[in-house]
C-alpha atoms as a PDB file:
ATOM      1  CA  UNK A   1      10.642   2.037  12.998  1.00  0.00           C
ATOM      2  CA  UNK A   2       9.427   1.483  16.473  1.00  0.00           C
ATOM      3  CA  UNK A   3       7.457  -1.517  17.459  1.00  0.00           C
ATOM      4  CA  UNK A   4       4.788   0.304  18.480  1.00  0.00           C
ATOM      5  CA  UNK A   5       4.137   2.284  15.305  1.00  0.00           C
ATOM      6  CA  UNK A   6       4.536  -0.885  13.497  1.00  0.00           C
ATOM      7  CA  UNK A   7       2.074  -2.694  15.414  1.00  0.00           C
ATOM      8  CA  UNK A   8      -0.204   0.437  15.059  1.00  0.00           C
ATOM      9  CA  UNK A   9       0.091   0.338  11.112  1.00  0.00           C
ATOM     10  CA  UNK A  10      -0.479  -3.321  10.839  1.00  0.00           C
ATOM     11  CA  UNK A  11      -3.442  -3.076  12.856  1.00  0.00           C
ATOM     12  CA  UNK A  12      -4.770  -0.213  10.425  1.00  0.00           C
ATOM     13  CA  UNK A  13      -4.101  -2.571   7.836  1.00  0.00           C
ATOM     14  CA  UNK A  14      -5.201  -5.643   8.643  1.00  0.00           C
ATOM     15  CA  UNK A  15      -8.384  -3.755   9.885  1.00  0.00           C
ATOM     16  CA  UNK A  16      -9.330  -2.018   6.343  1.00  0.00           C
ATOM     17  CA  UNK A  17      -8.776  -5.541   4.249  1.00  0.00           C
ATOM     18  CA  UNK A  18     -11.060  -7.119   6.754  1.00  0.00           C
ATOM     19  CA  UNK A  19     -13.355  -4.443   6.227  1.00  0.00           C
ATOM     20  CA  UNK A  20     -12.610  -4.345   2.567  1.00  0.00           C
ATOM     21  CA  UNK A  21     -13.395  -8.390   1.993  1.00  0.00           C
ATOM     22  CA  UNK A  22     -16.303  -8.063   4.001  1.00  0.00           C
ATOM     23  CA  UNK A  23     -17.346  -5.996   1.729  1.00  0.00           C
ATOM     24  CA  UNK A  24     -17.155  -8.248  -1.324  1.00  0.00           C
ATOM     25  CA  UNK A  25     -13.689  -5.889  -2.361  1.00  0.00           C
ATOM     26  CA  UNK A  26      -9.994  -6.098  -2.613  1.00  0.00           C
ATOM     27  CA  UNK A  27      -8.871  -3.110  -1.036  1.00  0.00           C
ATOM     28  CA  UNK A  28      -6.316  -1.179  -2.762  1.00  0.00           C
ATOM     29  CA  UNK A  29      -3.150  -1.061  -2.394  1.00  0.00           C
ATOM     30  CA  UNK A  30      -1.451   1.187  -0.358  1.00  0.00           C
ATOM     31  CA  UNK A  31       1.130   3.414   0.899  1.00  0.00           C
ATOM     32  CA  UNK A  32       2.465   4.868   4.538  1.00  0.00           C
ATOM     33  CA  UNK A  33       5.622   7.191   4.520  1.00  0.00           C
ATOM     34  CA  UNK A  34       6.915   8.466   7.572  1.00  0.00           C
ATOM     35  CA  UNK A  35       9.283  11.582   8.459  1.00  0.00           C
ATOM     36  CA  UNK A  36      11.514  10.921  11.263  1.00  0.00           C
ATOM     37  CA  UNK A  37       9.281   8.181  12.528  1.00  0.00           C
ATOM     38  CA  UNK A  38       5.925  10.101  11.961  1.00  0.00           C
ATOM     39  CA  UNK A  39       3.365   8.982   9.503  1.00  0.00           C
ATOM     40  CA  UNK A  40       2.360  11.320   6.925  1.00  0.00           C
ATOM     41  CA  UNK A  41      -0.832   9.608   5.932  1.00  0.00           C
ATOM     42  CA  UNK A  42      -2.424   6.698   4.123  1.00  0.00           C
ATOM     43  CA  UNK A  43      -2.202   6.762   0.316  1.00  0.00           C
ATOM     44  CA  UNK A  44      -4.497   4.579  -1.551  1.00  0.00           C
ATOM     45  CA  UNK A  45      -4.299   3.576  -4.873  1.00  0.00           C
ATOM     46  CA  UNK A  46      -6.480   5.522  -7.634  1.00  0.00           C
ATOM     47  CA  UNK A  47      -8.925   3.573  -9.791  1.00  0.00           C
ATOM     48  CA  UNK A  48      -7.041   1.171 -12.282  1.00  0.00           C
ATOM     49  CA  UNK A  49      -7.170  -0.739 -15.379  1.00  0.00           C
ATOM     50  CA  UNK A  50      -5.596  -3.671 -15.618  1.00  0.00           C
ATOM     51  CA  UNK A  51      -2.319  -3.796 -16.888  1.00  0.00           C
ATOM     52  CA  UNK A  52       0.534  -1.153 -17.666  1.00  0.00           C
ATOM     53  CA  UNK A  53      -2.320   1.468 -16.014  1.00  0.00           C
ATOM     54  CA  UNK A  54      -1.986  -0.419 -12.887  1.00  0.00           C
ATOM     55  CA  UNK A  55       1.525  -0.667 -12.930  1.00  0.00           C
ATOM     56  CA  UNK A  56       2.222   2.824 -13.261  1.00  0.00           C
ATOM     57  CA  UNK A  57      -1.080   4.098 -10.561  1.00  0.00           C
ATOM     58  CA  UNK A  58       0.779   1.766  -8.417  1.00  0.00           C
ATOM     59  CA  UNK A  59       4.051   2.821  -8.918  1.00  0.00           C
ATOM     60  CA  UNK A  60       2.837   6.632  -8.153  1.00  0.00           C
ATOM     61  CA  UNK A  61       2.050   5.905  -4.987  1.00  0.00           C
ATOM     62  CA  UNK A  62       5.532   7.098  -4.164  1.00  0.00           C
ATOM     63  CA  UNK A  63       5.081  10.550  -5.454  1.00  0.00           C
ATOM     64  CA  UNK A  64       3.317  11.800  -1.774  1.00  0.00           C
ATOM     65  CA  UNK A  65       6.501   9.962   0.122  1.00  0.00           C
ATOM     66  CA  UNK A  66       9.046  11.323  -2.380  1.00  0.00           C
ATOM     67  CA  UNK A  67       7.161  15.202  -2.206  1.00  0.00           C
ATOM     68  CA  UNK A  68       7.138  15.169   1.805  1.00  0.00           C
ATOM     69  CA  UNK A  69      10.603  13.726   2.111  1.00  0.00           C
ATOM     70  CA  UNK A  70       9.992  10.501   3.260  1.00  0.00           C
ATOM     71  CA  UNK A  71      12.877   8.330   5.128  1.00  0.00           C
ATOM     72  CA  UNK A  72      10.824   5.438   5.842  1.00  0.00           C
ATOM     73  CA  UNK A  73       7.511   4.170   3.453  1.00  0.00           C
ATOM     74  CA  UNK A  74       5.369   1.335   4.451  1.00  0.00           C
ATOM     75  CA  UNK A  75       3.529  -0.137   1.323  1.00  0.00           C
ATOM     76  CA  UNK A  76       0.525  -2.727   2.191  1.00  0.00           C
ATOM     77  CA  UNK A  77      -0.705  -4.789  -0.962  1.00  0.00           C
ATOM     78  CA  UNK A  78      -2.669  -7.652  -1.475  1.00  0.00           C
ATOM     79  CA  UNK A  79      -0.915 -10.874  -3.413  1.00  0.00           C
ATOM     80  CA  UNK A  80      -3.343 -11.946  -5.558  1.00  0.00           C
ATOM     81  CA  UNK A  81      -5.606  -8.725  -6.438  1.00  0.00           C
ATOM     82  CA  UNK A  82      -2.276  -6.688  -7.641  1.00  0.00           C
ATOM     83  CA  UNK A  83      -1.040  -9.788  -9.544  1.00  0.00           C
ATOM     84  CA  UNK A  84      -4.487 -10.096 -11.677  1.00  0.00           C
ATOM     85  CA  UNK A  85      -4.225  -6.100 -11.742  1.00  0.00           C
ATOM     86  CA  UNK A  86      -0.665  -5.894 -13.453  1.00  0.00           C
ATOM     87  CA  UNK A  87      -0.979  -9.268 -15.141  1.00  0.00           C
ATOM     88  CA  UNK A  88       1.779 -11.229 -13.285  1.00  0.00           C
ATOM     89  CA  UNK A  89       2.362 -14.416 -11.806  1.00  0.00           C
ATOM     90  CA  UNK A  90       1.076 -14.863  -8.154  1.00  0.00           C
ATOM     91  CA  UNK A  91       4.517 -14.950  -6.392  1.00  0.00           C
ATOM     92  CA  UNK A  92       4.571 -16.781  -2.708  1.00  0.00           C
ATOM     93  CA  UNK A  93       1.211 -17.097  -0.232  1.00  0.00           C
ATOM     94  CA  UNK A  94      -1.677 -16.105  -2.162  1.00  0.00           C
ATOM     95  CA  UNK A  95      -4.271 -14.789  -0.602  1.00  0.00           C
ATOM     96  CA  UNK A  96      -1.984 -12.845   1.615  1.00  0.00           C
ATOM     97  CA  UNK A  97      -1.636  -9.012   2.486  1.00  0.00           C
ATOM     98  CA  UNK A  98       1.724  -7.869   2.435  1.00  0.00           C
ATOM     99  CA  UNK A  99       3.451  -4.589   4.237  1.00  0.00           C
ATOM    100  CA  UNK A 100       6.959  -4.056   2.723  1.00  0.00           C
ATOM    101  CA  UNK A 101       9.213  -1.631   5.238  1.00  0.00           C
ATOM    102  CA  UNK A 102      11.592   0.462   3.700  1.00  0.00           C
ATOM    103  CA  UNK A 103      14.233   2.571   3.559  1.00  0.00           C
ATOM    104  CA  UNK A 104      16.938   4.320   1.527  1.00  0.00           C
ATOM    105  CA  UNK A 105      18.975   1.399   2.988  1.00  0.00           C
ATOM    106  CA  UNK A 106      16.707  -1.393   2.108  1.00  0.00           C
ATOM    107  CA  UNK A 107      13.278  -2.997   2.723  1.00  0.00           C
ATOM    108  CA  UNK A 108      12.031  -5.697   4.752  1.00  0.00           C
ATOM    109  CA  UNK A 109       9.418  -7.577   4.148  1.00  0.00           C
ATOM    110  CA  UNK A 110       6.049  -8.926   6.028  1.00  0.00           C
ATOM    111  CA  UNK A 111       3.584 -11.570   4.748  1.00  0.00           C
ATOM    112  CA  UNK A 112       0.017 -12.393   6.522  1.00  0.00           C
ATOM    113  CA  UNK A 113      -1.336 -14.900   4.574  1.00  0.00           C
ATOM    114  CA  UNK A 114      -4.625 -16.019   5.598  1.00  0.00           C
ATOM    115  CA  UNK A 115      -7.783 -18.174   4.040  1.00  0.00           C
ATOM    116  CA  UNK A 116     -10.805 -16.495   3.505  1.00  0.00           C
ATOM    117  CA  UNK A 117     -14.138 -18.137   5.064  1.00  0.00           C
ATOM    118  CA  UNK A 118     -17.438 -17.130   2.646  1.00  0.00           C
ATOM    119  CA  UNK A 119     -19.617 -14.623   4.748  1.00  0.00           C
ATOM    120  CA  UNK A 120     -22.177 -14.593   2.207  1.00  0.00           C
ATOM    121  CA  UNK A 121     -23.106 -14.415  -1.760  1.00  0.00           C
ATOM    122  CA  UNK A 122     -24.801 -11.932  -3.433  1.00  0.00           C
ATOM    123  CA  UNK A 123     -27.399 -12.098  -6.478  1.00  0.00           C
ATOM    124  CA  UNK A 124     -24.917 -10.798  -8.505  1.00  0.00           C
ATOM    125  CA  UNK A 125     -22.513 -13.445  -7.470  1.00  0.00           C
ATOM    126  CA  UNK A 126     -20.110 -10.837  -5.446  1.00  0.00           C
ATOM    127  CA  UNK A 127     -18.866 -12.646  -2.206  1.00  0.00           C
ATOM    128  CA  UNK A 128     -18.510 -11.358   1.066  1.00  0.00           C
ATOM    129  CA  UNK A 129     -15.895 -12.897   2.800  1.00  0.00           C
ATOM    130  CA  UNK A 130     -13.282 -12.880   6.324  1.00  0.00           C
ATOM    131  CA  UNK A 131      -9.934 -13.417   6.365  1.00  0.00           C
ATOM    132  CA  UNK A 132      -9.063 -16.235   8.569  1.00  0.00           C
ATOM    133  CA  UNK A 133      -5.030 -14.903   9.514  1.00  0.00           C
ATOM    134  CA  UNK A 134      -2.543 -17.929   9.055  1.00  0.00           C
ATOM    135  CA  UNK A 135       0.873 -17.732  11.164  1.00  0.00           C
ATOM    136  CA  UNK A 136       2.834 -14.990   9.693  1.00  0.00           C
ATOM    137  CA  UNK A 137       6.435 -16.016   8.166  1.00  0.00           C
ATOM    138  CA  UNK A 138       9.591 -14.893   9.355  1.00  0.00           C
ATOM    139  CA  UNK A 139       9.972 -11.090   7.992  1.00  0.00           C
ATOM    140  CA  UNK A 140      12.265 -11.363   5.128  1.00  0.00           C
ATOM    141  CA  UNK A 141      15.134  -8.568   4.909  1.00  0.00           C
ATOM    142  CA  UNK A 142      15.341  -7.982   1.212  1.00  0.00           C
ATOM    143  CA  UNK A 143      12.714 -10.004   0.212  1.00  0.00           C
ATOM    144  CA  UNK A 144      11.533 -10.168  -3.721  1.00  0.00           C
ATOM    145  CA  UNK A 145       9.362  -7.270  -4.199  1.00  0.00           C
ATOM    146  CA  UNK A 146       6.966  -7.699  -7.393  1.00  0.00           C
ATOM    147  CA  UNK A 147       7.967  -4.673 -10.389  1.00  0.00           C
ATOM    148  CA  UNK A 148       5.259  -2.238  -9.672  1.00  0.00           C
ATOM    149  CA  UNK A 149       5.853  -2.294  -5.817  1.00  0.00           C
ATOM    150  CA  UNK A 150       9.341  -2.147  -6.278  1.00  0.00           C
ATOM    151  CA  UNK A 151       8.914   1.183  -8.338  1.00  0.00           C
ATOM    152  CA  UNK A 152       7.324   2.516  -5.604  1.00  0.00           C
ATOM    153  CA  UNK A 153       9.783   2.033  -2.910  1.00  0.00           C
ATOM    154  CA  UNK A 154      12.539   2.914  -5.392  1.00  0.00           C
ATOM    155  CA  UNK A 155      10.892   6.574  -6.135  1.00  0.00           C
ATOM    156  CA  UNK A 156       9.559   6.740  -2.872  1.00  0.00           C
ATOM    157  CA  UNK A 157      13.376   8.507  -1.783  1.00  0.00           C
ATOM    158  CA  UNK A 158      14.063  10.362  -4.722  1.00  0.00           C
ATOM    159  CA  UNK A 159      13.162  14.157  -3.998  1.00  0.00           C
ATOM    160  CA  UNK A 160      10.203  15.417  -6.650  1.00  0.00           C
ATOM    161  CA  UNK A 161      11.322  19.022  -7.844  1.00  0.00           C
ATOM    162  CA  UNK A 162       8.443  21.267  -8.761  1.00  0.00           C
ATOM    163  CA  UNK A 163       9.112  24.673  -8.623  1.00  0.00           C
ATOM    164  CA  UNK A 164       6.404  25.916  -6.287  1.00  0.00           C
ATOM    165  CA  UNK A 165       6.682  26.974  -2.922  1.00  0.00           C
ATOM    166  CA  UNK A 166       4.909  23.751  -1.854  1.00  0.00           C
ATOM    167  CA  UNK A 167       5.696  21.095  -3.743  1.00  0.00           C
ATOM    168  CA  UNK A 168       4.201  18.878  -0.781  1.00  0.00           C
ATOM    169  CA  UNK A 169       0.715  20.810  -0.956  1.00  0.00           C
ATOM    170  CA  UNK A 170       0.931  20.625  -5.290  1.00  0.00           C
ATOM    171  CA  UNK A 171       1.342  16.593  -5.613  1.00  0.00           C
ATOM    172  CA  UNK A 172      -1.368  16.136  -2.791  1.00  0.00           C
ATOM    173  CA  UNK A 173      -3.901  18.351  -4.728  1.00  0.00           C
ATOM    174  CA  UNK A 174      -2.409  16.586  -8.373  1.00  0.00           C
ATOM    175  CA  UNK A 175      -2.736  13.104  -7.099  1.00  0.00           C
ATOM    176  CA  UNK A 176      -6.157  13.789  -5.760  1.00  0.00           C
ATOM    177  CA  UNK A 177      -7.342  15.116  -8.738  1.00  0.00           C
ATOM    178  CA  UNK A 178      -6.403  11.777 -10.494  1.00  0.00           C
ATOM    179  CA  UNK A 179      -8.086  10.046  -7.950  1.00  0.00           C
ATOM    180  CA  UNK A 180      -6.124   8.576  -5.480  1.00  0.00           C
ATOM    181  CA  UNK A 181      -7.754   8.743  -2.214  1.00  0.00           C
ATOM    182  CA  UNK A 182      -5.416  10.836   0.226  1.00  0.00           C
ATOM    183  CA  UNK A 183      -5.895  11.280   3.800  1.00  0.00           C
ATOM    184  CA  UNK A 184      -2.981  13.299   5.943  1.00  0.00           C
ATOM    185  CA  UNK A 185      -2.202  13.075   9.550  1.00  0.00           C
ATOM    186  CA  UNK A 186      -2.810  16.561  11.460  1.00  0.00           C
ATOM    187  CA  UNK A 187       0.517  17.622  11.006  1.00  0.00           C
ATOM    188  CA  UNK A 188       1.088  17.254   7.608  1.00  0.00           C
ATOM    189  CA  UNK A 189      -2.580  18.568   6.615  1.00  0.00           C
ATOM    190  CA  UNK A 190      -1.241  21.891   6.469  1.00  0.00           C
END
């Protein structure tokens, strides 16, 4: 991936969980996948339950990169949030939002931890808060990915076969109508 693109999708990123927190939410987690170095959109997560629900909503993320033909997929997650989701251990900096980079070849990837500094409190005890962005880590080539996140870069590269003559155009409209929030670049709209 070029550096530029990369710094443009972890600006996006770090952007919408700043917005997110200040909000009083965890955004979701997410997916980018790219076709010869251009993105296809941003994937979010649909509305889970906690557990084997969010394991498998999570792991579905791949179905968009898999259906366009993805050869690169950038997923963006948040430690702690998808750790209380799927009911696993919190597994290195926590809170910290994570972008994995990956191929068919492997993954790399990227931790921003940061602290997060109260903003305010509301009646019903929701908190509004900003991330205060630590010093990155080193990127780590091959670095533990957690099971559901995993999943998702695994299918990510293996071709869905649906025998219509869009397959792209079918999962969009079948993953939107479970409620995953979809939005395409221009080119890929279509």
């Amino acid at each position: 991936m070029e550096a530029q693109m990369w710094d443009a999708l972890v600006g996006v990123a770090r952007k919408a969980y700043t917005a997110g927190l200040g909000e009083g939410t965890a955004p979701r987690p997410l997916i980018m996948p790219l076709v010869r170095g251009e993105l296809v959109g941003m994937i979010w997560v649909r509305p889970i339950k906690v557990g084997q629900d969010a394991l498998t909503g999570i792991a579905e993320l791949a179905n968009i990169a898999a259906a366009a033909g993805a050869d690169e997929v950038v997923l963006v997650w948040e430690t702690q949030d998808v750790a209380t989701a799927c009911e696993l251990p919190v597994v290195g900096p926590a809170p910290c939002l994570n972008m994995v980079v990956a191929t068919r070849e492997g993954h790399v990837l990227h931790q921003f931890p940061y602290t997060e500094q109260l903003l305010s409190r509301s009646p019903e005890g929701w908190a509004s808060v900003a991330p205060d962005w630590s010093p990155a880590p080193a990127p780590q080539r091959g670095g533990d990915l957690i099971p559901p996140i995993q999943a998702a870069v695994h299918y990510s590269f293996i071709p869905i076969e649906i025998d219509h003559p869009s397959p792209f155009g079918v999962t969009v409209v079948l993953m939107e109508e479970d409620g995953y929030r979809i939005s395409l670049t221009e080119a890929f709209a279509h």
